[in-house]
Protein backbone atom coordinates (compact mmCIF):
# COMPACT_ATOMS: atom_id res chain seq x y z
CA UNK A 1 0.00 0.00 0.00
CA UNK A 2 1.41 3.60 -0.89
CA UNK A 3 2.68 5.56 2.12
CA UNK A 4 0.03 8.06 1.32
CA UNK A 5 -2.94 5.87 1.01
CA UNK A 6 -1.68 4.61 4.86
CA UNK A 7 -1.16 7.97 5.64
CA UNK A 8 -4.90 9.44 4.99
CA UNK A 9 -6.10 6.25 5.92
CA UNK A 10 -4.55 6.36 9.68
CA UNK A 11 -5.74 10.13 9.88
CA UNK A 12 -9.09 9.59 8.86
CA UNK A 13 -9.37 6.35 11.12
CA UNK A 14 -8.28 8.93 13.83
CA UNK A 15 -11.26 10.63 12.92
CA UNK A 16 -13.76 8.10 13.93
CA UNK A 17 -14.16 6.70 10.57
CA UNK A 18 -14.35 2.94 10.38
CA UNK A 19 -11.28 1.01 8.36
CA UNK A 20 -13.41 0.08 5.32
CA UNK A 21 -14.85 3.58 5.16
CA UNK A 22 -11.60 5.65 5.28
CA UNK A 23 -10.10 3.08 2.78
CA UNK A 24 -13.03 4.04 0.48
CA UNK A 25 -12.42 7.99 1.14
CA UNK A 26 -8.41 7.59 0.77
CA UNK A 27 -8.54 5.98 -2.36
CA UNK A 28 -11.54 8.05 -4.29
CA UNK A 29 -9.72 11.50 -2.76
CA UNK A 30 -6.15 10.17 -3.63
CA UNK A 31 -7.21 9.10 -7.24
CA UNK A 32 -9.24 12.53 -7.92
CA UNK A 33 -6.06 14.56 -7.01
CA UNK A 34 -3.72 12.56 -9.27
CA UNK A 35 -2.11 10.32 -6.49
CA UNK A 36 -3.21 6.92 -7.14
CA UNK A 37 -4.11 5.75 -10.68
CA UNK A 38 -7.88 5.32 -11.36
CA UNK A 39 -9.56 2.15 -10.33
CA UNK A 40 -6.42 1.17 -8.28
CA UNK A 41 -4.42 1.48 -4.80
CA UNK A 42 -1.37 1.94 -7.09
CA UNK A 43 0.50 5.17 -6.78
CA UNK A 44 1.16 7.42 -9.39
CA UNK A 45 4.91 9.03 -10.15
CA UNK A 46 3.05 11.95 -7.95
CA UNK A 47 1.68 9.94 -5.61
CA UNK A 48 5.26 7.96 -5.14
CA UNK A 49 6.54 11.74 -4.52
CA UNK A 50 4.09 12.71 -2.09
CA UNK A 51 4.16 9.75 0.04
CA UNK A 52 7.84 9.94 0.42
CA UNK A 53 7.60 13.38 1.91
CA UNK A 54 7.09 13.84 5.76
CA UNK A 55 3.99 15.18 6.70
CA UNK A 56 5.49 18.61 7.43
CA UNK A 57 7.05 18.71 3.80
CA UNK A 58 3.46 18.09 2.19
CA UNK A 59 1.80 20.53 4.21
CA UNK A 60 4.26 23.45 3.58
CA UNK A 61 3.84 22.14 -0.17
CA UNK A 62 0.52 22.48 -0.08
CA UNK A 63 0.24 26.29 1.27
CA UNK A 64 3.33 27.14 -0.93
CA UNK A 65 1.21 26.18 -3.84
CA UNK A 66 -1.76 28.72 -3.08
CA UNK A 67 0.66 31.60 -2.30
CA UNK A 68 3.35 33.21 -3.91
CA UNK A 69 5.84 32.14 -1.04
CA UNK A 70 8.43 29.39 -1.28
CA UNK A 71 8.17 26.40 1.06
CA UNK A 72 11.19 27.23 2.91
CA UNK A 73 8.95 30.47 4.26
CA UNK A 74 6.65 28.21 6.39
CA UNK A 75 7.25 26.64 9.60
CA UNK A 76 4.99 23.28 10.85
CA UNK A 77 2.30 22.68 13.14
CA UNK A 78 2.41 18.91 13.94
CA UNK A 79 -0.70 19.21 16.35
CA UNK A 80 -2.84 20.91 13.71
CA UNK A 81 -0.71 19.41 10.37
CA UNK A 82 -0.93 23.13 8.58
CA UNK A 83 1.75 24.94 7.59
CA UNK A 84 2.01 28.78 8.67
CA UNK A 85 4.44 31.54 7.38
CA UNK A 86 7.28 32.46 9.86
CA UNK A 87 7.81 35.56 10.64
């Protein structure tokens, strides 16, 4: 299983989602955004990428990508998993 797939699987689990159901939410989510291949719990070249980043690199990733700031400009909140500019 990708590292992402176990990844969003484990947080939505944490959630209070049931194993079968967060499987089902991982892999329909994952395979919309590009990270899995469609029909499939295979990852994609993107999907290898993401899942071999820490969860602090794919967060500041992610809020890099809707600002005009580079990664390196964000520090990481483990407790809430988003990324926040420093100052």
């Amino acid at each position: 299983m990708p590292a992402i797939l176990e990844r969003l699987v484990s947080q939505l689990q944490g959630k209070g989602y049931s194993k079968s159901s967060a499987f089902a939410i991982a892999t329909k989510s994952l395979q919309r955004a590009g990270d899995l291949k469609k029909g499939t719990q295979q990852a994609t070249p993107k999907g290898a990428r993401r899942g071999a980043m820490s969860p602090g690199a794919r967060a500041k990733d992610r809020a890099s990508k809707r600002s005009k700031h580079k990664s390196k400009d964000y520090g990481y909140s483990s407790k809430t998993n988003r990324a926040t500019l420093k100052k």
